[in-house]
PDB file of N, CA and C in Angstrom:
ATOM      1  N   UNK A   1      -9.984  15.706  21.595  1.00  0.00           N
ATOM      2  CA  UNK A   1      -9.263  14.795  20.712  1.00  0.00           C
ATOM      3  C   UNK A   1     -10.184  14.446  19.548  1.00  0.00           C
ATOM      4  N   UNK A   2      -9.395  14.555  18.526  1.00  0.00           N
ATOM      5  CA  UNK A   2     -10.283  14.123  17.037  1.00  0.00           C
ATOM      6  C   UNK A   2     -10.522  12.897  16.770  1.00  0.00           C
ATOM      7  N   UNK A   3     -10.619  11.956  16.481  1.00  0.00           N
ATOM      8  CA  UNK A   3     -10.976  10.198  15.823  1.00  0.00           C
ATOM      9  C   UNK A   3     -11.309   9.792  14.792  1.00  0.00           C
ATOM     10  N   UNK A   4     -10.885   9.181  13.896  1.00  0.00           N
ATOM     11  CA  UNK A   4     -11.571   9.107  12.719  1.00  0.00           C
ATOM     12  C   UNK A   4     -11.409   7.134  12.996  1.00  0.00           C
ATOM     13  N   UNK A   5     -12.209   6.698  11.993  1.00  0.00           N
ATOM     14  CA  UNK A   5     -11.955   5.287  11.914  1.00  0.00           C
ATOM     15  C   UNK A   5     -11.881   5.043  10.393  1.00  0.00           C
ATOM     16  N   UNK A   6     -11.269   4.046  10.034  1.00  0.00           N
ATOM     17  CA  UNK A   6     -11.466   3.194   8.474  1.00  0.00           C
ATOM     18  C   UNK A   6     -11.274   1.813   8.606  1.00  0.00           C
ATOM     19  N   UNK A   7     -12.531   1.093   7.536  1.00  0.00           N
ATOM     20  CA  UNK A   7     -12.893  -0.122   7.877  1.00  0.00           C
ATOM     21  C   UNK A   7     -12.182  -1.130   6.718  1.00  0.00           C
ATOM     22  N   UNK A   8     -11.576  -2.266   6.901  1.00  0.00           N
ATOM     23  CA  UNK A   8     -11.290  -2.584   5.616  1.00  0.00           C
ATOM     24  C   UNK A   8     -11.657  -4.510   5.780  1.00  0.00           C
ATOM     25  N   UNK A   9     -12.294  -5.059   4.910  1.00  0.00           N
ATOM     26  CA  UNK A   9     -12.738  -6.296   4.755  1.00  0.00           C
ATOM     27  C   UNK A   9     -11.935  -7.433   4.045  1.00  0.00           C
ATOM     28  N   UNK A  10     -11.351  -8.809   4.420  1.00  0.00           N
ATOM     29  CA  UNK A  10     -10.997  -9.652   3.952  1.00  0.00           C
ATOM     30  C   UNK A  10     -11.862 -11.072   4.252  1.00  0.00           C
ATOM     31  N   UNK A  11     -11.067 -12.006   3.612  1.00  0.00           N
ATOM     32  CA  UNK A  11     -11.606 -13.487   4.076  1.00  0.00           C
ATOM     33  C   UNK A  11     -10.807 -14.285   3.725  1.00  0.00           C
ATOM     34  N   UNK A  12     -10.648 -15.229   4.843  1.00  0.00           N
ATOM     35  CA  UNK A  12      -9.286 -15.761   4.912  1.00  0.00           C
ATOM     36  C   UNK A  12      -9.398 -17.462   5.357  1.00  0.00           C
ATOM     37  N   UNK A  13      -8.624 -18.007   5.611  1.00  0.00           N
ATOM     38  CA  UNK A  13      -9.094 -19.719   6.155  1.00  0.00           C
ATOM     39  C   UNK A  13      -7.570 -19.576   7.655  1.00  0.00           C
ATOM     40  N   UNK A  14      -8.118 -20.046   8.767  1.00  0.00           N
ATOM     41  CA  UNK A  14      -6.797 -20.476   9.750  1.00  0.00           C
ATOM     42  C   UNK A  14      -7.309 -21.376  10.545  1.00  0.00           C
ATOM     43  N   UNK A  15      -6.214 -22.163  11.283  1.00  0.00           N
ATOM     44  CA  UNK A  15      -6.372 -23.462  12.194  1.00  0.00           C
ATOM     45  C   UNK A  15      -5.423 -22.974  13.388  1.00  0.00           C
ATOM     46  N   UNK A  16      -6.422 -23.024  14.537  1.00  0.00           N
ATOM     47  CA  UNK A  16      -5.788 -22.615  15.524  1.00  0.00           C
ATOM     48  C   UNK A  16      -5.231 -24.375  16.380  1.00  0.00           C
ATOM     49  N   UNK A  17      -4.243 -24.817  15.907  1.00  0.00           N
ATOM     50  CA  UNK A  17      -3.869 -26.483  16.302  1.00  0.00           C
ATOM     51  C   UNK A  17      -3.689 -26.012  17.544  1.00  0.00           C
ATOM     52  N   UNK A  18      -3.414 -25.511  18.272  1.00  0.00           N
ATOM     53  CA  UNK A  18      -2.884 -25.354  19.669  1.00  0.00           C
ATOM     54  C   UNK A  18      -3.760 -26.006  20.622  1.00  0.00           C
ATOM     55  N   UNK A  19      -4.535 -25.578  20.188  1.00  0.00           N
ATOM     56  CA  UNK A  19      -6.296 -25.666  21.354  1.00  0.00           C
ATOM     57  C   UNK A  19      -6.827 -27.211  21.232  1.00  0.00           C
ATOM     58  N   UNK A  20      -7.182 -27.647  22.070  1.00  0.00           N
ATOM     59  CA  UNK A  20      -7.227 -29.035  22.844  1.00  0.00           C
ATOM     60  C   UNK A  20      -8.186 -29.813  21.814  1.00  0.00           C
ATOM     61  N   UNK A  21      -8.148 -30.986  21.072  1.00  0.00           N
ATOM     62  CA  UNK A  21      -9.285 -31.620  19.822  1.00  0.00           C
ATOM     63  C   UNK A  21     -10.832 -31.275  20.316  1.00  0.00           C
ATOM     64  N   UNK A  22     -11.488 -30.950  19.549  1.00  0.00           N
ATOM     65  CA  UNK A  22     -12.766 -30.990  19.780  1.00  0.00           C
ATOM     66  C   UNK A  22     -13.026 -29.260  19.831  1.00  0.00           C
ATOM     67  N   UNK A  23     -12.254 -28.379  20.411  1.00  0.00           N
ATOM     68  CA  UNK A  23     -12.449 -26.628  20.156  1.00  0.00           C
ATOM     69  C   UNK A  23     -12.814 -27.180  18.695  1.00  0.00           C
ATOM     70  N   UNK A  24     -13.894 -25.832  18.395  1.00  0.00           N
ATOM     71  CA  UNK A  24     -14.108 -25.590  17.421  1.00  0.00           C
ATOM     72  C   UNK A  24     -12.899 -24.961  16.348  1.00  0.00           C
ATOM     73  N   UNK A  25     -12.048 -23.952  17.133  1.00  0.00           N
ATOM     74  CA  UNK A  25     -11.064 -23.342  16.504  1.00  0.00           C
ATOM     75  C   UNK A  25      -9.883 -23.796  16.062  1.00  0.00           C
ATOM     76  N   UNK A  26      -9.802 -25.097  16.608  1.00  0.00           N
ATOM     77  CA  UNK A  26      -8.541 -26.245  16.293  1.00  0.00           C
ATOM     78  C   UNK A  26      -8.963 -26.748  15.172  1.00  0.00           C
ATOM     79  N   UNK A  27     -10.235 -26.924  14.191  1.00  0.00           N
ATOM     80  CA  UNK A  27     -10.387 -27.288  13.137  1.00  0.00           C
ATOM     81  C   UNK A  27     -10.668 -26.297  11.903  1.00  0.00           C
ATOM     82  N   UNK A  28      -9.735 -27.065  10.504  1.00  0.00           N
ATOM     83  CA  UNK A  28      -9.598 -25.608   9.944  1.00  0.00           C
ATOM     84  C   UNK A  28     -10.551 -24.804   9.523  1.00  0.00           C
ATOM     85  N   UNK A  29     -10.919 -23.874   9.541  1.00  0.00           N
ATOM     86  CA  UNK A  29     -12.326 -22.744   8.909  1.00  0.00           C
ATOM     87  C   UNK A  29     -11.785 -21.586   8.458  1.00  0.00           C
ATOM     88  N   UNK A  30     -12.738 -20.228   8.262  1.00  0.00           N
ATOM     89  CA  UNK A  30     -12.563 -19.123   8.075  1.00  0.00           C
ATOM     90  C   UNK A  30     -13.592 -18.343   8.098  1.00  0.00           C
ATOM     91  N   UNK A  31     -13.242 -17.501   8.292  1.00  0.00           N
ATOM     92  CA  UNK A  31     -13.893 -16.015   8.134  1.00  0.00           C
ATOM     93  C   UNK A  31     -14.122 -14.950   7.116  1.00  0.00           C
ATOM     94  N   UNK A  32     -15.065 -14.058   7.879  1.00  0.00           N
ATOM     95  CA  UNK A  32     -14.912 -12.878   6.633  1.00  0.00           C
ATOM     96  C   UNK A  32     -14.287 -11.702   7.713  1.00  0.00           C
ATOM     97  N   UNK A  33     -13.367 -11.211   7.615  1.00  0.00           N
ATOM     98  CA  UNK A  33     -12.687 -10.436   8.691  1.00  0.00           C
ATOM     99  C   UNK A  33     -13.005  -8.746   8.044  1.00  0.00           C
ATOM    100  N   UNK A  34     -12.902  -8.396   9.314  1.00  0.00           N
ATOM    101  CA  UNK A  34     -12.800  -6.999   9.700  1.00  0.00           C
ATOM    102  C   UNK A  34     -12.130  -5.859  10.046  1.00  0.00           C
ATOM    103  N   UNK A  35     -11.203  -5.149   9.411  1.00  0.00           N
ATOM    104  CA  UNK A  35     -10.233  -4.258  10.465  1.00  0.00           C
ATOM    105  C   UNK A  35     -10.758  -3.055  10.490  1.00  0.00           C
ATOM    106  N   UNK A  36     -10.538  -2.497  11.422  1.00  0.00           N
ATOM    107  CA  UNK A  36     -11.036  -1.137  11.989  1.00  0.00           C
ATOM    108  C   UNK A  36      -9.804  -0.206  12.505  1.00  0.00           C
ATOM    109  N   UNK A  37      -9.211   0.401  11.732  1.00  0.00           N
ATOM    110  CA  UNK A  37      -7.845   1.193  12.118  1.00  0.00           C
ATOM    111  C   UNK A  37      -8.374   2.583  12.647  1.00  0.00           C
ATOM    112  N   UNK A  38      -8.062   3.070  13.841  1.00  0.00           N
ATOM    113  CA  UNK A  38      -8.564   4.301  14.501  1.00  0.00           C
ATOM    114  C   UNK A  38      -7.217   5.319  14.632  1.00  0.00           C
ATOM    115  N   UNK A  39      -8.042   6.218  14.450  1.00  0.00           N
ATOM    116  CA  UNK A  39      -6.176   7.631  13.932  1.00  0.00           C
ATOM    117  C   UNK A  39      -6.883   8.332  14.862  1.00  0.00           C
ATOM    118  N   UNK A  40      -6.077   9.384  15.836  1.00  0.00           N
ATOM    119  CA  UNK A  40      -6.503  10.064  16.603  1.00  0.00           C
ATOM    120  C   UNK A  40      -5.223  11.882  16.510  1.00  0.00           C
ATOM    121  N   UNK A  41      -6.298  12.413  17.037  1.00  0.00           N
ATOM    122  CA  UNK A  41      -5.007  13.755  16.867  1.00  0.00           C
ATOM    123  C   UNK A  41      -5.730  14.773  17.866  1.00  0.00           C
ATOM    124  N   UNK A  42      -4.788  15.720  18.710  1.00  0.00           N
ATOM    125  CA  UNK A  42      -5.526  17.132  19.367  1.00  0.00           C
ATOM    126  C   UNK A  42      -5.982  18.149  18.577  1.00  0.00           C
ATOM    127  N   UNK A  43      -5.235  18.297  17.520  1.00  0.00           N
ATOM    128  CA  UNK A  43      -5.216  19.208  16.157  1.00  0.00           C
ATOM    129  C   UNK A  43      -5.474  18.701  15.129  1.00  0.00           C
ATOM    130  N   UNK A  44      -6.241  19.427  14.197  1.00  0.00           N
ATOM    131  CA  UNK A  44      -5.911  19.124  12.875  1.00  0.00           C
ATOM    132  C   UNK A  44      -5.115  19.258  12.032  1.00  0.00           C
ATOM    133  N   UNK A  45      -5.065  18.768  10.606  1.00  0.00           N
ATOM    134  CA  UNK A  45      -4.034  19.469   9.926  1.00  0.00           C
ATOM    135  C   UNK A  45      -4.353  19.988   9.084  1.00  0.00           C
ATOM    136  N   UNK A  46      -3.824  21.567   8.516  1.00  0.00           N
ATOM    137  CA  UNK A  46      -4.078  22.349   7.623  1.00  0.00           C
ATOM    138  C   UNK A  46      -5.566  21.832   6.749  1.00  0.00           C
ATOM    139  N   UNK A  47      -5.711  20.408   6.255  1.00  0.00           N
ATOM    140  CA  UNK A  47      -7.131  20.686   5.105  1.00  0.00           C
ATOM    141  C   UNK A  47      -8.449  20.199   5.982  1.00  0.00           C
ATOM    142  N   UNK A  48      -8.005  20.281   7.859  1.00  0.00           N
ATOM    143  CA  UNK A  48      -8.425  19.905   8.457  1.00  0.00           C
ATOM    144  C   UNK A  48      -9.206  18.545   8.780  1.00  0.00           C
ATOM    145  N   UNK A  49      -8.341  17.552   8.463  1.00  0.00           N
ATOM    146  CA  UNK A  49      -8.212  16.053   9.075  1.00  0.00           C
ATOM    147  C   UNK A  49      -7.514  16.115   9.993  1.00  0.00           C
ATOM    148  N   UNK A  50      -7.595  14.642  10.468  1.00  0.00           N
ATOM    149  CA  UNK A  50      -6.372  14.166  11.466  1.00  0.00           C
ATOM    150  C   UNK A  50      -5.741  13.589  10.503  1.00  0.00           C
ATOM    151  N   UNK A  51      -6.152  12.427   9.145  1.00  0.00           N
ATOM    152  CA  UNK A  51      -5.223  12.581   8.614  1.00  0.00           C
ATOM    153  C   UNK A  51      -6.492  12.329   7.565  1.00  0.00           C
ATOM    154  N   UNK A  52      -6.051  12.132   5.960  1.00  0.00           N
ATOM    155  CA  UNK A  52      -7.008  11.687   5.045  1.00  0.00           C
ATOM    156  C   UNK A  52      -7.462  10.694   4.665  1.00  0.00           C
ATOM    157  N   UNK A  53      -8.599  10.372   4.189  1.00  0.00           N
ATOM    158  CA  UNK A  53      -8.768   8.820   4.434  1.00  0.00           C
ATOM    159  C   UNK A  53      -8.160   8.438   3.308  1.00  0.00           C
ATOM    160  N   UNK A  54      -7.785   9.045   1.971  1.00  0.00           N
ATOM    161  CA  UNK A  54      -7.362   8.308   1.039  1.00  0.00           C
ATOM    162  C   UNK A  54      -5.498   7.788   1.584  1.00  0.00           C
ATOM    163  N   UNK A  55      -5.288   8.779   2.335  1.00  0.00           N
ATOM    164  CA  UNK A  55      -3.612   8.325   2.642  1.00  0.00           C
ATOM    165  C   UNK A  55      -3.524   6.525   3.462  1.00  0.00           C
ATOM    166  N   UNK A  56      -4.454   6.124   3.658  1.00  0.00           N
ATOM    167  CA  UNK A  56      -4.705   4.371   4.479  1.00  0.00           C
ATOM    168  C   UNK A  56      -5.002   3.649   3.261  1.00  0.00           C
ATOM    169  N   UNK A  57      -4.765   4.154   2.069  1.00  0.00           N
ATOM    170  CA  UNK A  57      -4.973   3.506   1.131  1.00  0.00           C
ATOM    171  C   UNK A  57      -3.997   1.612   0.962  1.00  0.00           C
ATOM    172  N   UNK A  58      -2.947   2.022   1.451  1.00  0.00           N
ATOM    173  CA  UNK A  58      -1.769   1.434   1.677  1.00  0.00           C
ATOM    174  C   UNK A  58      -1.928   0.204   2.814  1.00  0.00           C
ATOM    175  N   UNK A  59      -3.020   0.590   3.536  1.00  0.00           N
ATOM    176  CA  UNK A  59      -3.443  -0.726   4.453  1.00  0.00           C
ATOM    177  C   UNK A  59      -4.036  -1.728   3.467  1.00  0.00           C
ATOM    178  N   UNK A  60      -5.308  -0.712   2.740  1.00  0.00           N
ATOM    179  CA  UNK A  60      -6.106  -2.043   2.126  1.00  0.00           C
ATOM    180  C   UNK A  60      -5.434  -3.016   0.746  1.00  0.00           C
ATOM    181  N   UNK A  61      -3.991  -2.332   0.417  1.00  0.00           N
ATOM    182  CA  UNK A  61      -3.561  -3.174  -0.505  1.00  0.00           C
ATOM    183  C   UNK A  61      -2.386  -4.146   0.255  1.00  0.00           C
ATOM    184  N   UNK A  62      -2.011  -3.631   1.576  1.00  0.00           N
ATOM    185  CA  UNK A  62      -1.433  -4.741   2.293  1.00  0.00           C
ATOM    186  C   UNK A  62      -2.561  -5.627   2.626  1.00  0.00           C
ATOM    187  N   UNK A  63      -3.751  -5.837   2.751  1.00  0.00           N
ATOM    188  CA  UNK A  63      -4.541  -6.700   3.430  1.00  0.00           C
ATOM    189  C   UNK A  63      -4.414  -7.378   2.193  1.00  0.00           C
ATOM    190  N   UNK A  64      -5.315  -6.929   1.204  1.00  0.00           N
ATOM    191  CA  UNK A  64      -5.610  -7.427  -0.176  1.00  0.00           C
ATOM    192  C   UNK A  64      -4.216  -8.502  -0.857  1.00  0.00           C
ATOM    193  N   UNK A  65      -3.065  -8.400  -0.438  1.00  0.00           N
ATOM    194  CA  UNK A  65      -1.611  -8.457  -1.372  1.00  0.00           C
ATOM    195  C   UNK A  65      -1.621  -9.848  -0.185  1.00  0.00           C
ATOM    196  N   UNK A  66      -1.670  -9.826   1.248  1.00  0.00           N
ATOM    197  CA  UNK A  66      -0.717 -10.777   1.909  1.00  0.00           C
ATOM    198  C   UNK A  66      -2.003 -11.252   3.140  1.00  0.00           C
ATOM    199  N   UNK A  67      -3.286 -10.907   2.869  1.00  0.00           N
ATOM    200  CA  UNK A  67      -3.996 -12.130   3.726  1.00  0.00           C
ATOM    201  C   UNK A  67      -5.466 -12.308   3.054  1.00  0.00           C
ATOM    202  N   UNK A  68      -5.711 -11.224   2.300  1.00  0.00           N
ATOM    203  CA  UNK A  68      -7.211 -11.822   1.555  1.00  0.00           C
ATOM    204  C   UNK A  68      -6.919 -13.315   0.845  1.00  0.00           C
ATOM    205  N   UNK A  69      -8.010 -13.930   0.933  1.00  0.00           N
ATOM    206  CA  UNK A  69      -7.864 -15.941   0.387  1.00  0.00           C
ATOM    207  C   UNK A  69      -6.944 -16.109   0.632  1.00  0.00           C
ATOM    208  N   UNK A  70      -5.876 -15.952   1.701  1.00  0.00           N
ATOM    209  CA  UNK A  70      -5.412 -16.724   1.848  1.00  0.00           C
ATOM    210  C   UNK A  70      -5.593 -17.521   3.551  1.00  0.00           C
ATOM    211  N   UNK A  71      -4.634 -18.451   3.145  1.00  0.00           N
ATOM    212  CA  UNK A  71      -4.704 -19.153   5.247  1.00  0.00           C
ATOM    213  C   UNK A  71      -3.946 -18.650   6.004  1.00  0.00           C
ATOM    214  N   UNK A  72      -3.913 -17.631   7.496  1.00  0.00           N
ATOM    215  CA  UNK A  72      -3.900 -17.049   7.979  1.00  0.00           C
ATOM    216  C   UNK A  72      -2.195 -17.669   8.401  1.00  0.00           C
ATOM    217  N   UNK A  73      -2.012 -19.252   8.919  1.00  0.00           N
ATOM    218  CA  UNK A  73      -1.350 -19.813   9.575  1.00  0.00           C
ATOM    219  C   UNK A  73      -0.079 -19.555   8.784  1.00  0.00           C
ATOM    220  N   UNK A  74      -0.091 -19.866   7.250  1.00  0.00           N
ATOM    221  CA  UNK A  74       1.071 -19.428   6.231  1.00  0.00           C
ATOM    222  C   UNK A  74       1.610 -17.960   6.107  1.00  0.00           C
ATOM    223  N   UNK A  75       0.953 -16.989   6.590  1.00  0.00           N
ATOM    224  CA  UNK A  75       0.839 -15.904   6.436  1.00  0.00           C
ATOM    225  C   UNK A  75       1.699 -15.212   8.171  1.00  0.00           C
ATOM    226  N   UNK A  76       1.267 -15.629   9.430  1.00  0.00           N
ATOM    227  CA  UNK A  76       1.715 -15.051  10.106  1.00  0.00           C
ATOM    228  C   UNK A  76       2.645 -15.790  11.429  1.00  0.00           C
ATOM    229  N   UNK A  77       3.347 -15.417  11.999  1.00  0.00           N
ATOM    230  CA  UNK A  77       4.406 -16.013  12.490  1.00  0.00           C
ATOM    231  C   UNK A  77       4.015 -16.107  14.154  1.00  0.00           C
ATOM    232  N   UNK A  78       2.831 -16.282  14.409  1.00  0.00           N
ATOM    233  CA  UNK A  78       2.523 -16.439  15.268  1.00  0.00           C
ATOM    234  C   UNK A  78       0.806 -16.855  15.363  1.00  0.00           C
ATOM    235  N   UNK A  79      -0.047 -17.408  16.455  1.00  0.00           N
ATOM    236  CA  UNK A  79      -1.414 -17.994  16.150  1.00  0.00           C
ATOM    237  C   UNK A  79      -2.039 -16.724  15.868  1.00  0.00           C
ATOM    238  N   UNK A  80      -3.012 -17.219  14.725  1.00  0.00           N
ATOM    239  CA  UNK A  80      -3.806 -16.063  14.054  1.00  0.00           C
ATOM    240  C   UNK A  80      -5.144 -16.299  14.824  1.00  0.00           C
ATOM    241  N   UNK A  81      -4.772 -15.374  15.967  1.00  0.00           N
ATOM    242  CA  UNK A  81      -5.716 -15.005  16.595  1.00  0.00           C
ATOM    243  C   UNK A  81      -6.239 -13.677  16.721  1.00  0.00           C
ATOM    244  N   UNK A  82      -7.393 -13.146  16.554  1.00  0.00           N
ATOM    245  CA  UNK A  82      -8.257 -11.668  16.922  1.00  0.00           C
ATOM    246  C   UNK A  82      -7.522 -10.136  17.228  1.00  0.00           C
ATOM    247  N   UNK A  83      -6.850 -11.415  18.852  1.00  0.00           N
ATOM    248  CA  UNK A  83      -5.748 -10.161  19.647  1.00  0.00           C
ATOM    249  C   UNK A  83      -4.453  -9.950  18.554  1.00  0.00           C
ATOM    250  N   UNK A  84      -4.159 -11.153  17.997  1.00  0.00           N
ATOM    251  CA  UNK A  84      -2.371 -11.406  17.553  1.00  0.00           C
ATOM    252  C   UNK A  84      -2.430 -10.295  16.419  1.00  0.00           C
ATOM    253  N   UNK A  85      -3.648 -10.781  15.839  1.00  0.00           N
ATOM    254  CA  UNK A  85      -4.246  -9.664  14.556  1.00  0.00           C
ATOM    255  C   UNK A  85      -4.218  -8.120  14.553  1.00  0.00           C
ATOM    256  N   UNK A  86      -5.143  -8.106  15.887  1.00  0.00           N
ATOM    257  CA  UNK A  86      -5.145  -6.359  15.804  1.00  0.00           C
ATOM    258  C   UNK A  86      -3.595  -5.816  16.087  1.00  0.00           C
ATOM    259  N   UNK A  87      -2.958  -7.024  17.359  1.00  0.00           N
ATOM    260  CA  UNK A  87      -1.917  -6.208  17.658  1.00  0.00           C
ATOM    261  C   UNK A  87      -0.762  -5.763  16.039  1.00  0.00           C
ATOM    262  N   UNK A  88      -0.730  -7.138  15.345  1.00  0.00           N
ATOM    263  CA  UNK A  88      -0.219  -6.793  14.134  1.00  0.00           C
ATOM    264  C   UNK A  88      -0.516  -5.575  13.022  1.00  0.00           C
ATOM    265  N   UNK A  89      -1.835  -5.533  12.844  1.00  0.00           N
ATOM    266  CA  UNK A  89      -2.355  -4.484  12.106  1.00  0.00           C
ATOM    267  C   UNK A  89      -1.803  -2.887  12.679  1.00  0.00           C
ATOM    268  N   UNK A  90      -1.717  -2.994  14.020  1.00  0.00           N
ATOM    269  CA  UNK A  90      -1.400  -2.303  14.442  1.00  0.00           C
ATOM    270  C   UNK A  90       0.123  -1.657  14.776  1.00  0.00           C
ATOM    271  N   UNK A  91       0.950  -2.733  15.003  1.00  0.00           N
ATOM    272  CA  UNK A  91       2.145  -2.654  14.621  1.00  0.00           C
ATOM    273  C   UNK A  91       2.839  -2.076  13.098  1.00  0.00           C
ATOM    274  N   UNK A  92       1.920  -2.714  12.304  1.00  0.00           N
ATOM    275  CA  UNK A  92       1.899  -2.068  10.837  1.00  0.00           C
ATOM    276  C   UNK A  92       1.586  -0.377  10.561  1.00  0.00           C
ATOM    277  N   UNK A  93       0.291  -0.432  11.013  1.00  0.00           N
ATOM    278  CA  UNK A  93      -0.534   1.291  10.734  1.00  0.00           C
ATOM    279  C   UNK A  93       0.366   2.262  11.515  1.00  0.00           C
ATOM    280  N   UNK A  94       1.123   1.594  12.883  1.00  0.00           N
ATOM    281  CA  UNK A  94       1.643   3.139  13.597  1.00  0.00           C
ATOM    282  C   UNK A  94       3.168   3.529  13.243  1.00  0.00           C
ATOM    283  N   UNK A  95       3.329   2.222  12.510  1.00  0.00           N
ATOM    284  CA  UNK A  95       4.565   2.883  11.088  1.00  0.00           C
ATOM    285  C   UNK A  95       4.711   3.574  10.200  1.00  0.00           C
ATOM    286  N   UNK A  96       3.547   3.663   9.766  1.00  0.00           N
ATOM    287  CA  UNK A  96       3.164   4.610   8.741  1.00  0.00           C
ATOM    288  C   UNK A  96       2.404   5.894   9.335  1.00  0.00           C
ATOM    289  N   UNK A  97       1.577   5.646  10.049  1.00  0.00           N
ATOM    290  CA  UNK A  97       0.644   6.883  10.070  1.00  0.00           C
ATOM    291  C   UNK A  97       0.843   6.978  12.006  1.00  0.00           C
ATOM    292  N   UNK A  98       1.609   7.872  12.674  1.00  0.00           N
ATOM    293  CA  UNK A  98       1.878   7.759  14.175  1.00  0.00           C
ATOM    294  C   UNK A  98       0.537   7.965  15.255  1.00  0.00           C
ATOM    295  N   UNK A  99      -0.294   8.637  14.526  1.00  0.00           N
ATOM    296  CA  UNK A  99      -1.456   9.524  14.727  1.00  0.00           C
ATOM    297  C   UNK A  99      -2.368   7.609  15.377  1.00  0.00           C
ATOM    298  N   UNK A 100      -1.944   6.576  14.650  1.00  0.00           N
ATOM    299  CA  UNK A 100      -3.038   5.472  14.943  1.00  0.00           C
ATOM    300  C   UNK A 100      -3.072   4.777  16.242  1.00  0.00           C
ATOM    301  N   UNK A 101      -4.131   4.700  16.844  1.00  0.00           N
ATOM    302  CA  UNK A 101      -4.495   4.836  18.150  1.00  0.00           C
ATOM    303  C   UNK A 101      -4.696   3.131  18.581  1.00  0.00           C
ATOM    304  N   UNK A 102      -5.632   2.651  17.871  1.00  0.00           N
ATOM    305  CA  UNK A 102      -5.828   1.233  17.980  1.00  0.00           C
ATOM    306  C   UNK A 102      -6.467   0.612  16.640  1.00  0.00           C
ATOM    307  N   UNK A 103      -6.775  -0.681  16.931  1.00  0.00           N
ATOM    308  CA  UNK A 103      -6.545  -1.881  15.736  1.00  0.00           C
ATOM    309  C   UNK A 103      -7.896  -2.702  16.151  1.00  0.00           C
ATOM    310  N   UNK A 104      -8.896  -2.747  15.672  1.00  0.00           N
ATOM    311  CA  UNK A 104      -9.875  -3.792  16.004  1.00  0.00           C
ATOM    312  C   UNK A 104     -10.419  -4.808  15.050  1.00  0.00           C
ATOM    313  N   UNK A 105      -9.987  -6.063  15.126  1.00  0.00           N
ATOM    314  CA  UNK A 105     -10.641  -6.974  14.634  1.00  0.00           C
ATOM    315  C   UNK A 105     -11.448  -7.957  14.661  1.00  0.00           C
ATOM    316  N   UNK A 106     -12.821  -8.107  13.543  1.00  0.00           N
ATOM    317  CA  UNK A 106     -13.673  -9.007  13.635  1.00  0.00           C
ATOM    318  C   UNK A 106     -13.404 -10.060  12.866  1.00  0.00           C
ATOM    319  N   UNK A 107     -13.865 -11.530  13.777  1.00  0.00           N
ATOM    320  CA  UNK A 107     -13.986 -12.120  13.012  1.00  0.00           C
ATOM    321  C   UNK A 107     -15.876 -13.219  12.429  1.00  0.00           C
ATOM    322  N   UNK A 108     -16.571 -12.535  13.649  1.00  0.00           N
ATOM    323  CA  UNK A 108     -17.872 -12.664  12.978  1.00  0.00           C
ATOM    324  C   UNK A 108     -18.460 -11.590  14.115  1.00  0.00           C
ATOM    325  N   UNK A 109     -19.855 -11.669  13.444  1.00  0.00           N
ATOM    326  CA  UNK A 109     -20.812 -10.189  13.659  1.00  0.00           C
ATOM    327  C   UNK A 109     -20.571  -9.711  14.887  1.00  0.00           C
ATOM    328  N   UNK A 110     -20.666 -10.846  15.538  1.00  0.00           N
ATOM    329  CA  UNK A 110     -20.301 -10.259  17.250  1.00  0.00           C
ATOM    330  C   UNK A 110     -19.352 -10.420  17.673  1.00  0.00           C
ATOM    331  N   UNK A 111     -18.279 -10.664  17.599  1.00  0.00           N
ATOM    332  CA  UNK A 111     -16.592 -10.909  18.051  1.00  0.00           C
ATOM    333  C   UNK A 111     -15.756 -10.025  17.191  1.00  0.00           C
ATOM    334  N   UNK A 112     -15.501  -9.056  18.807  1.00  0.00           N
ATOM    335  CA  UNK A 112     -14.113  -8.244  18.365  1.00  0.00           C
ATOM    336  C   UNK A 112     -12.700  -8.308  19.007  1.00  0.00           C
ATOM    337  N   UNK A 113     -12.051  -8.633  18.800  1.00  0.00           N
ATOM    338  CA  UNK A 113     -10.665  -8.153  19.317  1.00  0.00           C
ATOM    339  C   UNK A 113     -10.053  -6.517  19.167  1.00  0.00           C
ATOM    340  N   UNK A 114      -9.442  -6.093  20.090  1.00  0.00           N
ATOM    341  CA  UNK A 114      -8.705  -4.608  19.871  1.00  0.00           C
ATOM    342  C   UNK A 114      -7.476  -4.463  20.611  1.00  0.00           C
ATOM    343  N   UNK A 115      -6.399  -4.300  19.899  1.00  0.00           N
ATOM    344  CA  UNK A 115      -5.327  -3.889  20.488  1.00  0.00           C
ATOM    345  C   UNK A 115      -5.068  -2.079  20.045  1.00  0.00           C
ATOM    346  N   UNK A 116      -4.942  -1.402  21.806  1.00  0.00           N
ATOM    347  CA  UNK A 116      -4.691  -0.155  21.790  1.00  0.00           C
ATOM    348  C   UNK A 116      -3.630  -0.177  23.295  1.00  0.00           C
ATOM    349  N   UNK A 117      -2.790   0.433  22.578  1.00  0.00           N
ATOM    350  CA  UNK A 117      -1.752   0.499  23.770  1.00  0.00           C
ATOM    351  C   UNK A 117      -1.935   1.240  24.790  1.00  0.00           C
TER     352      UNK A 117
END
């Protein structure tokens, strides 16, 4: 199996209210986030990719258009959390490109979330 990955960077502000006073994550902050979209294939195709990296072009102007500066909470319809994230990103990428395997997101150096089905 082939793999490729592409990385794409935002920064954003969210308040996770759910979580009991005093979590750190119940008060509002932000990040500098991370996505990591992984495409996978048995074969290549003809110019021999799995697919090209310029064709994910279309992720980084959805990131850029509907969550860079902005607050996460206005933006998504459910808690903007790590998991909720990748699973979304991911819901997104395997619409477009079927080949995408999983979704990993950071939201600092050492914390990842990944949704792969």
């Amino acid at each position: 199996m082939y793999r490729i990955t592409k990385e794409f960077h935002f920064s954003a502000s969210h308040q996770l209210s759910h979580l009991p006073d005093g979590h750190q994550c119940a008060r509002l902050h932000g990040h500098n986030y991370i996505v990591v979209v992984e495409l996978a294939a048995a074969d290549l195709n003809a110019d021999g990719f799995v697919r090209d990296y310029g064709e994910l072009k279309p992720l980084k102007t959805y990131i850029d258009d509907t969550f860079d500066h902005r607050h996460l909470n206005d933006v998504m319809d459910v808690a903007s959390t790590g998991e909720n994230m990748a699973r979304h990103f991911y819901d997104w990428c395997v619409a477009l490109w079927p080949e995408t395997t999983a979704v990993k997101v950071s939201e600092t150096p050492k914390t990842w979330a990944e949704y792969r089905p």
